[in-house]
Protein backbone atom coordinates (compact mmCIF):
# COMPACT_ATOMS: atom_id res chain seq x y z
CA UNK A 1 -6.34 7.37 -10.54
CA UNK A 2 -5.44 6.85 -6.95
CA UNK A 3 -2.49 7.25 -4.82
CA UNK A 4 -1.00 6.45 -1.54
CA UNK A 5 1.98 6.66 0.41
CA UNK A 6 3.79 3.86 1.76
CA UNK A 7 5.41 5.04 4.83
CA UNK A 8 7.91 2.52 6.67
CA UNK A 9 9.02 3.71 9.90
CA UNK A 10 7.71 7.37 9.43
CA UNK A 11 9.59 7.98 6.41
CA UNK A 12 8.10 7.96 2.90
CA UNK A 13 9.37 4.91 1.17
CA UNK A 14 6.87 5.03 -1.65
CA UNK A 15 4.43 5.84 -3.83
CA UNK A 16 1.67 2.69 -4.80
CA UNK A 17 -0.73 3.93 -7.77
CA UNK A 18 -3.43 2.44 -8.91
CA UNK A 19 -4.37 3.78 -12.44
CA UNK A 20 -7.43 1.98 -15.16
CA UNK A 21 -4.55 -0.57 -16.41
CA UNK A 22 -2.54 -1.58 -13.20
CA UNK A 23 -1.12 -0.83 -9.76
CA UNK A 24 2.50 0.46 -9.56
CA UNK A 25 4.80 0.89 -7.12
CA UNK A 26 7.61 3.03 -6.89
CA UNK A 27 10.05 3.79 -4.07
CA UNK A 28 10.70 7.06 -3.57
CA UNK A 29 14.51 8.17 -4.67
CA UNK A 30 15.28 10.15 -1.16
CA UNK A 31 14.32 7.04 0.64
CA UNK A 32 16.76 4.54 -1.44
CA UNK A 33 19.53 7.26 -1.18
CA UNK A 34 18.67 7.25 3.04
CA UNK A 35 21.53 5.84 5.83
CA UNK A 36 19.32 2.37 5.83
CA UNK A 37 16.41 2.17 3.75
CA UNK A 38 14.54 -1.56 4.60
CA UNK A 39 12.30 -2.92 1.42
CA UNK A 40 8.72 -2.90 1.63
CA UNK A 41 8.76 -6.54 1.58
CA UNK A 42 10.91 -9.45 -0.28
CA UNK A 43 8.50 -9.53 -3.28
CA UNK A 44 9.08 -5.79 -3.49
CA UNK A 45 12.93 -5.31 -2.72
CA UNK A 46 14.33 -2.02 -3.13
CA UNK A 47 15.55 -0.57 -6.62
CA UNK A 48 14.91 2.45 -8.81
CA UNK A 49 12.49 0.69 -11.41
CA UNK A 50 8.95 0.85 -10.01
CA UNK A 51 6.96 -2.28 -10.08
CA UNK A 52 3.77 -3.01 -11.93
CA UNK A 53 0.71 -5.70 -11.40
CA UNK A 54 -2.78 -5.80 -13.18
CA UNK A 55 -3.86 -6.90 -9.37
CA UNK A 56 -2.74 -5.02 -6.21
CA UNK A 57 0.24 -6.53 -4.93
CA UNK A 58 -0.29 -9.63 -2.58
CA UNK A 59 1.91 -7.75 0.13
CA UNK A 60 0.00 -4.74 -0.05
CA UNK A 61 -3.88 -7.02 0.01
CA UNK A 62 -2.44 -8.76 3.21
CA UNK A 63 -2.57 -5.45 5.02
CA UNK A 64 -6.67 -5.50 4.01
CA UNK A 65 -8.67 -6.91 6.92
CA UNK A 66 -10.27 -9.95 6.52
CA UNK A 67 -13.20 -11.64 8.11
CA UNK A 68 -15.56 -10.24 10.26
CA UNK A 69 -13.54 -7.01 10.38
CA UNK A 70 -13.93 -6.53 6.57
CA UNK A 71 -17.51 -7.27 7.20
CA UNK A 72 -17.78 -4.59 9.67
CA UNK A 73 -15.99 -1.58 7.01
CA UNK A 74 -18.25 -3.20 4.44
CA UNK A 75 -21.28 -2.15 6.58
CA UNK A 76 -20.12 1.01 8.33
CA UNK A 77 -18.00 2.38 5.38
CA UNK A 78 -19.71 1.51 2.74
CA UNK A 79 -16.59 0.28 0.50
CA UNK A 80 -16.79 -2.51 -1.53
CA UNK A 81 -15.30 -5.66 -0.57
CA UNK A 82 -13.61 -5.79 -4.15
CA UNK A 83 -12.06 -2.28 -4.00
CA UNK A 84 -8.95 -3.70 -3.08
CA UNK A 85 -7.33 0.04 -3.48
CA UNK A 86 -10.24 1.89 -1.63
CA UNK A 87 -10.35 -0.67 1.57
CA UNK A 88 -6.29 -0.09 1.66
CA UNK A 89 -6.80 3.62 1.65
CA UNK A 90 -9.22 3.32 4.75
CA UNK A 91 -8.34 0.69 6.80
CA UNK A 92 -4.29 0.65 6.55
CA UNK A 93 -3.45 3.94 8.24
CA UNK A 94 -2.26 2.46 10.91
CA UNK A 95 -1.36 -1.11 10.51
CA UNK A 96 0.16 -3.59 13.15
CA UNK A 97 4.49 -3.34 12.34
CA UNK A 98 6.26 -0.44 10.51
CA UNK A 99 4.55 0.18 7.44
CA UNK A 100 1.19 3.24 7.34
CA UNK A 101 -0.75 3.42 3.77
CA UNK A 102 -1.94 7.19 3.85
CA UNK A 103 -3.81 8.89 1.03
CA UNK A 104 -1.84 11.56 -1.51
């Protein structure tokens, strides 16, 4: 099982698992209860159940690299281009907008 945190703005919004069955995704309940808390994205909108896919959610791929850039972790990394989960964990700590994927 892996995790990671799904940070939007600096503050924890979440908790994305990938387990043998499926991914889930769950926001965190101190982050719905904040002043303003903004959803991860429309296909994930904020509420209390968490969310479950046999594939990793298409918002969460899009944050993967692509390309020539994908090619480049592939070589220097050594991840597999079909470790959707592991290439998230490396590559998305610091993503273009407001959302960081960090390890647990």
């Amino acid at each position: 099982m892996r995790q990671a945190k799904i940070i939007i703005d600096q503050s924890l919004a979440g908790i994305l698992t990938e387990n043998e069955e499926a991914y889930i995704f769950e926001y965190d309940e101190d982050y719905l209860k904040s002043k303003s808390p903004k959803p991860v994205s429309l296909t994930l909108p904020l509420q209390k159940e968490s969310f479950k896919s046999e594939i990793l959610f298409p918002f969460f791929d899009g944050l993967i690299p692509e390309g020539w850039l994908l090619d480049i972790v592939h070589k220097n990394w050594k991840l597999n281009p079909r470790d959707r989960m592991g290439l998230l964990l490396a590559t998305c700590k610091d993503c273009i907008g407001n959302i960081s994927v960090r390890p647990l």
